[in-house]
Protein backbone atom coordinates (compact mmCIF):
# COMPACT_ATOMS: atom_id res chain seq x y z
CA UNK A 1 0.00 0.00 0.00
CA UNK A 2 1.11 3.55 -0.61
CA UNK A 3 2.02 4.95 2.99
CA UNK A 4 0.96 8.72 2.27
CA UNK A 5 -2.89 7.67 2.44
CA UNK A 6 -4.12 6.41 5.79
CA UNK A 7 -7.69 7.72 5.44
CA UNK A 8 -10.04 8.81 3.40
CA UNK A 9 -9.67 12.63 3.92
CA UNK A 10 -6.14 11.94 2.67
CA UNK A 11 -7.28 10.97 -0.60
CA UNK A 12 -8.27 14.06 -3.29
CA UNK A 13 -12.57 14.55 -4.22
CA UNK A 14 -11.79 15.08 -7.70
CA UNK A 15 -9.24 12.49 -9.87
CA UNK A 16 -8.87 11.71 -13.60
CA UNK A 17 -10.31 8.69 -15.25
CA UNK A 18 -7.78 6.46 -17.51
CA UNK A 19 -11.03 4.34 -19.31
CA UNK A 20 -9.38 1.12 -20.27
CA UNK A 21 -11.22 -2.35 -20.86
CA UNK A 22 -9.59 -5.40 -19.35
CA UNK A 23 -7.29 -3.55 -17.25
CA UNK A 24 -7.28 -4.39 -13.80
CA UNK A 25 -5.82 -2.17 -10.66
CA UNK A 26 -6.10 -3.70 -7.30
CA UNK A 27 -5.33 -1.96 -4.16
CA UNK A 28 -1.56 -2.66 -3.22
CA UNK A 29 -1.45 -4.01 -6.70
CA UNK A 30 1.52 -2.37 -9.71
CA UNK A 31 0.01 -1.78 -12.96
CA UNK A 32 2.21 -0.63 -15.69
CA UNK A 33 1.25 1.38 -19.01
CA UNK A 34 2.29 2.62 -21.96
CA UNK A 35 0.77 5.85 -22.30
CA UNK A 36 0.74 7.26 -25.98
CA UNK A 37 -2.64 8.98 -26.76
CA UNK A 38 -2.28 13.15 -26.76
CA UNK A 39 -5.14 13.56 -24.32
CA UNK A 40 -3.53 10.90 -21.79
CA UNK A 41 -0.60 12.31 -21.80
CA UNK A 42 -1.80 15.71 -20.80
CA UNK A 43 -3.56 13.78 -17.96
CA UNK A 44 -0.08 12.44 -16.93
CA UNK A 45 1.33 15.98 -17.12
CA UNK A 46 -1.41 17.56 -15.00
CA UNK A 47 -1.17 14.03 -12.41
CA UNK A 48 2.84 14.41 -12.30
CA UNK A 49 2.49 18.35 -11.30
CA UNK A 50 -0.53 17.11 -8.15
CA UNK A 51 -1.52 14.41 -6.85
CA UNK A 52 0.07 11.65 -9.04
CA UNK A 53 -3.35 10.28 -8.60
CA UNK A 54 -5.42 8.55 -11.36
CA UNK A 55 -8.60 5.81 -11.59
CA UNK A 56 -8.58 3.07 -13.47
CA UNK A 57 -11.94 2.45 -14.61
CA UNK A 58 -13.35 -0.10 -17.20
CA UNK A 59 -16.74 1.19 -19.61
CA UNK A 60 -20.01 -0.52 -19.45
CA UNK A 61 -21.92 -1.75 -22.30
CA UNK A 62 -25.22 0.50 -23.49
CA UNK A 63 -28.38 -0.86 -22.06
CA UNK A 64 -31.27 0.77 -23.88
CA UNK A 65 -29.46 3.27 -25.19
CA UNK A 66 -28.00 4.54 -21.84
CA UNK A 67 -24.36 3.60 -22.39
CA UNK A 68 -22.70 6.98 -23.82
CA UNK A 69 -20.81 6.59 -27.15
CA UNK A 70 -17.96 5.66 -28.80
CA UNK A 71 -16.05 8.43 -28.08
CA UNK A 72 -17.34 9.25 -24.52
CA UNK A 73 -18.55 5.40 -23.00
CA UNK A 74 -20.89 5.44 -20.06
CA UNK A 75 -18.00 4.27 -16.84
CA UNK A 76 -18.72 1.55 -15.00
CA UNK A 77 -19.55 2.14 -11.24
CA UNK A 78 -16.05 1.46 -9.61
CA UNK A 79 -12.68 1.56 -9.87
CA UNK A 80 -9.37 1.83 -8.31
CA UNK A 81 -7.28 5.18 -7.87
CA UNK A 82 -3.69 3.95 -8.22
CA UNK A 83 -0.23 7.00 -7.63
CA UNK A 84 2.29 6.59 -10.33
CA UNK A 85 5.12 5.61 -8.33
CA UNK A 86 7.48 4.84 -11.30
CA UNK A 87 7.33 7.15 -14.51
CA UNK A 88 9.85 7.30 -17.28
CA UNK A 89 9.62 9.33 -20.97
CA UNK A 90 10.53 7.36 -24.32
CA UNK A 91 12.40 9.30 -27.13
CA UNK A 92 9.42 8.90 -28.92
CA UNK A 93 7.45 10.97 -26.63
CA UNK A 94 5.42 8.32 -24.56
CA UNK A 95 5.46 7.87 -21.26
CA UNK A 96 6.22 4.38 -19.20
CA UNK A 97 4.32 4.56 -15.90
CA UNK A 98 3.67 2.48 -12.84
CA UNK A 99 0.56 3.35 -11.13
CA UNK A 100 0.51 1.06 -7.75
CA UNK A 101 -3.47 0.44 -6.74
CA UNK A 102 -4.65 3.03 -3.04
CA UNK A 103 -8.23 2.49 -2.82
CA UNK A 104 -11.35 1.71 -5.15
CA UNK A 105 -13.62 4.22 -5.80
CA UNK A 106 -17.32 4.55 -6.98
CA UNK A 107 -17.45 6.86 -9.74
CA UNK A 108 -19.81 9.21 -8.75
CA UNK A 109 -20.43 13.34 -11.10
CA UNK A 110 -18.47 13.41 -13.82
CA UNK A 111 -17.34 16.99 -14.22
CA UNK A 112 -17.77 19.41 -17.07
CA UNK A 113 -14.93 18.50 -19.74
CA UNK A 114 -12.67 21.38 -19.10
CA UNK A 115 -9.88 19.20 -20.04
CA UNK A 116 -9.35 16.26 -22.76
CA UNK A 117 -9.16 13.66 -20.23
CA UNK A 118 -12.32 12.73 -18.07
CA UNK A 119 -12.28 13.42 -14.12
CA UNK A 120 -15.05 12.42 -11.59
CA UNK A 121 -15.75 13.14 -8.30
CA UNK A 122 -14.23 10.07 -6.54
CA UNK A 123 -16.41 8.34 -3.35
CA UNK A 124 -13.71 6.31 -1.61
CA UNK A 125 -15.55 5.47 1.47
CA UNK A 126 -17.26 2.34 0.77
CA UNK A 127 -13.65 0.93 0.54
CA UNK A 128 -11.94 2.62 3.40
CA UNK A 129 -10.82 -0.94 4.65
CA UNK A 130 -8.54 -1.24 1.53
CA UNK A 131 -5.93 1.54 3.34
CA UNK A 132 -5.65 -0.33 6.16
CA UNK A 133 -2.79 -2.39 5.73
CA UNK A 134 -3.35 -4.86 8.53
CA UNK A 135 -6.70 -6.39 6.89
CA UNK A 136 -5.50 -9.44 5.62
CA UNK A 137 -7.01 -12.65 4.86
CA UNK A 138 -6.53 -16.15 6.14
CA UNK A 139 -6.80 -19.54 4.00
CA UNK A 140 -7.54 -22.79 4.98
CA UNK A 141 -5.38 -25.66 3.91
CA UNK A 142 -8.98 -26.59 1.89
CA UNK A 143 -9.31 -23.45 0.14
CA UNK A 144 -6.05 -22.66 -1.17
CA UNK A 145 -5.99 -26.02 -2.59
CA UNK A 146 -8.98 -25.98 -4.45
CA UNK A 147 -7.77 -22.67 -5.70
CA UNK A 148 -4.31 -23.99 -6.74
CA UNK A 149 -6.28 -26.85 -8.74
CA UNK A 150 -8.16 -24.81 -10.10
CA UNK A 151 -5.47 -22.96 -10.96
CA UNK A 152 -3.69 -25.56 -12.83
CA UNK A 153 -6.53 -26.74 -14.60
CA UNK A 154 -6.96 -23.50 -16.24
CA UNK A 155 -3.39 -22.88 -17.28
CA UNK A 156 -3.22 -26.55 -18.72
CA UNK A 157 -6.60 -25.39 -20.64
CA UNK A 158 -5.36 -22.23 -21.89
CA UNK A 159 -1.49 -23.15 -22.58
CA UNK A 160 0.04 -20.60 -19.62
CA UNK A 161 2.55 -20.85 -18.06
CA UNK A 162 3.65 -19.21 -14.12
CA UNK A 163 6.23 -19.52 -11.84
CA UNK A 164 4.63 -22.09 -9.56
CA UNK A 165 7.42 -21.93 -6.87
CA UNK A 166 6.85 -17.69 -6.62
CA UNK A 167 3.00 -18.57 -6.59
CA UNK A 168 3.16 -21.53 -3.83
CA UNK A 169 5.58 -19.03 -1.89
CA UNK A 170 3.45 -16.19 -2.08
CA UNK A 171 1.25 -14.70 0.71
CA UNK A 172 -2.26 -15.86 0.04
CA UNK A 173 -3.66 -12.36 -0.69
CA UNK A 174 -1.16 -11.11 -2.96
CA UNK A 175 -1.00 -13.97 -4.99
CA UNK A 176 -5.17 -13.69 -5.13
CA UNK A 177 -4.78 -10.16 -6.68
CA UNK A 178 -1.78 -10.48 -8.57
CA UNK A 179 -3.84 -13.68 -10.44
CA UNK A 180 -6.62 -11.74 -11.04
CA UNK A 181 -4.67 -8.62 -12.39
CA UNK A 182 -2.69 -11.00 -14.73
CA UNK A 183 -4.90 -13.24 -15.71
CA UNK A 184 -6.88 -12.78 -19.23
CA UNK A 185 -10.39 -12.50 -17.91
CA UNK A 186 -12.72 -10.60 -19.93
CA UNK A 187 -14.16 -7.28 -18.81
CA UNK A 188 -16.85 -8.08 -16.96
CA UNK A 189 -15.15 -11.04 -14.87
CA UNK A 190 -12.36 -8.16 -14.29
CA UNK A 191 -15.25 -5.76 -12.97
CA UNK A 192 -16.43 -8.69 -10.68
CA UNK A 193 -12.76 -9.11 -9.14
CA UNK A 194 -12.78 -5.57 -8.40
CA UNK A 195 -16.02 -5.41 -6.90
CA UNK A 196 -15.84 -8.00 -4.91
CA UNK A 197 -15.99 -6.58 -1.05
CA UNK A 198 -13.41 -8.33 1.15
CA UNK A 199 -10.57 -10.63 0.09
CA UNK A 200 -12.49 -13.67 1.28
CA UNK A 201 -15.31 -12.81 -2.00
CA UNK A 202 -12.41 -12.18 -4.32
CA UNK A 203 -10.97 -15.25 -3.84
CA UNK A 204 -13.86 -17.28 -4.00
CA UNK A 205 -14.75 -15.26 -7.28
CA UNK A 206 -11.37 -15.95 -8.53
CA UNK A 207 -11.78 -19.85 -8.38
CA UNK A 208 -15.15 -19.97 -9.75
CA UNK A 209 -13.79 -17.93 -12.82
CA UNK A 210 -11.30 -20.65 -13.09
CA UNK A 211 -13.30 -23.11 -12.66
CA UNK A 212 -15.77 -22.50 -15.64
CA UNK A 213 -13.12 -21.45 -17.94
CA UNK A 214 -11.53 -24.69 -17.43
CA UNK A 215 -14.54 -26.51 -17.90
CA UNK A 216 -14.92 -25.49 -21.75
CA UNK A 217 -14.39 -22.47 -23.77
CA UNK A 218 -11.30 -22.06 -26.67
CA UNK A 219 -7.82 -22.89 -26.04
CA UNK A 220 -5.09 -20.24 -26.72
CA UNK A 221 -1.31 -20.36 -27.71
CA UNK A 222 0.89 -20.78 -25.28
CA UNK A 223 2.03 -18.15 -23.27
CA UNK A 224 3.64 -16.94 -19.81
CA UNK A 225 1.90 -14.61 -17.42
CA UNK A 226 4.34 -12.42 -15.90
């Protein structure tokens, strides 16, 4: 967890909103990106000079015609406000970033585009547990096995590959988020992780998602999840 935020009131109203299907930021979590598009780097330029706060948000699909448009998609109701805590500038003009995951957020007003990035007035306290850095949670001997079968049944189904001795070494709630971070789930399965209130529902989301997925679906090339 980032040590400057202890509380809500530490955290800013107002942050910028980095859109971006598939992409999953978990508190404590280290998501890097390439950032390329003009409008994203301005919101890079304005984060670097504040807060080096942004949120990670996916879109949500139209529903009767509600959804927003190509250009400006309808958000989906939560995501995670990450600090870029590593940032480096290409000779090419894009920026390398690390943002590492504070809190989740429900994306409440969307302000008046005064800018060519989106911002939204962030609610962080339905997740104030998530700065608390002593909320951890416990496994049984049960549960992380049926999660590490689980486990291997989907990589064998989709041709991955991990690191199983980093994996088996790894505290039980990092490893959780860092599989469902890294893990090719579609959007909405990647909105479920994220929503999912306590470590306890994450991880039981988690192994049902690998669960189905290993019980049919296409296989893919193989590959190795970093």
């Amino acid at each position: 967890m980032v040590a400057a935020y202890r509380k809500i009131s530490d955290l800013p109203l107002v942050i910028p909103v980095f859109p971006l299907d598939g992409a999953l930021l978990l508190p404590g979590g280290q998501l890097p990106l390439n950032i390329f598009e003009p409008r994203y780097l301005n919101m890079l330029d304005d984060a670097m000079s504040g807060e080096r706060m942004i949120g990670m948000i996916q879109t949500r699909p139209s529903v009767g015609g509600r959804g927003g448009d190509q250009h400006r998609p309808a958000l989906a109701p939560v995501g995670c406000a990450g600090r870029v805590t590593s940032f480096a500038e290409t000779s090419d003009g894009r920026y390398l970033i690390t943002l590492t995951g504070v809190c989740r957020f429900r994306a409440g007003e969307e302000l008046p585009a005064r800018t060519p990035y989106r911002q939204v007035r962030a609610d962080f306290a339905p997740y104030e547990a998530d700065l608390r850095e002593d909320v951890a949670g416990t496994r049984t001997a049960t549960e992380i096995d049926r999660l590490m079968s689980a486990l291997r049944r989907y990589l064998d189904h989709r041709g991955l590959a991990i690191d199983w001795s980093d994996a088996e070494a790894a505290p039980s709630d990092a490893l959780i988020n860092s599989l469902a971070m890294a893990l090719p789930f579609d959007p909405m399965e990647k909105q479920a992780l994220l929503e999912a209130e306590t470590i306890f529902e994450r991880k039981a989301t988690l192994t049902a998602l690998l669960e189905i997925d290993a019980a049919g679906g296409d296989d893919d090339e193989p590959t190795s999840i970093q």
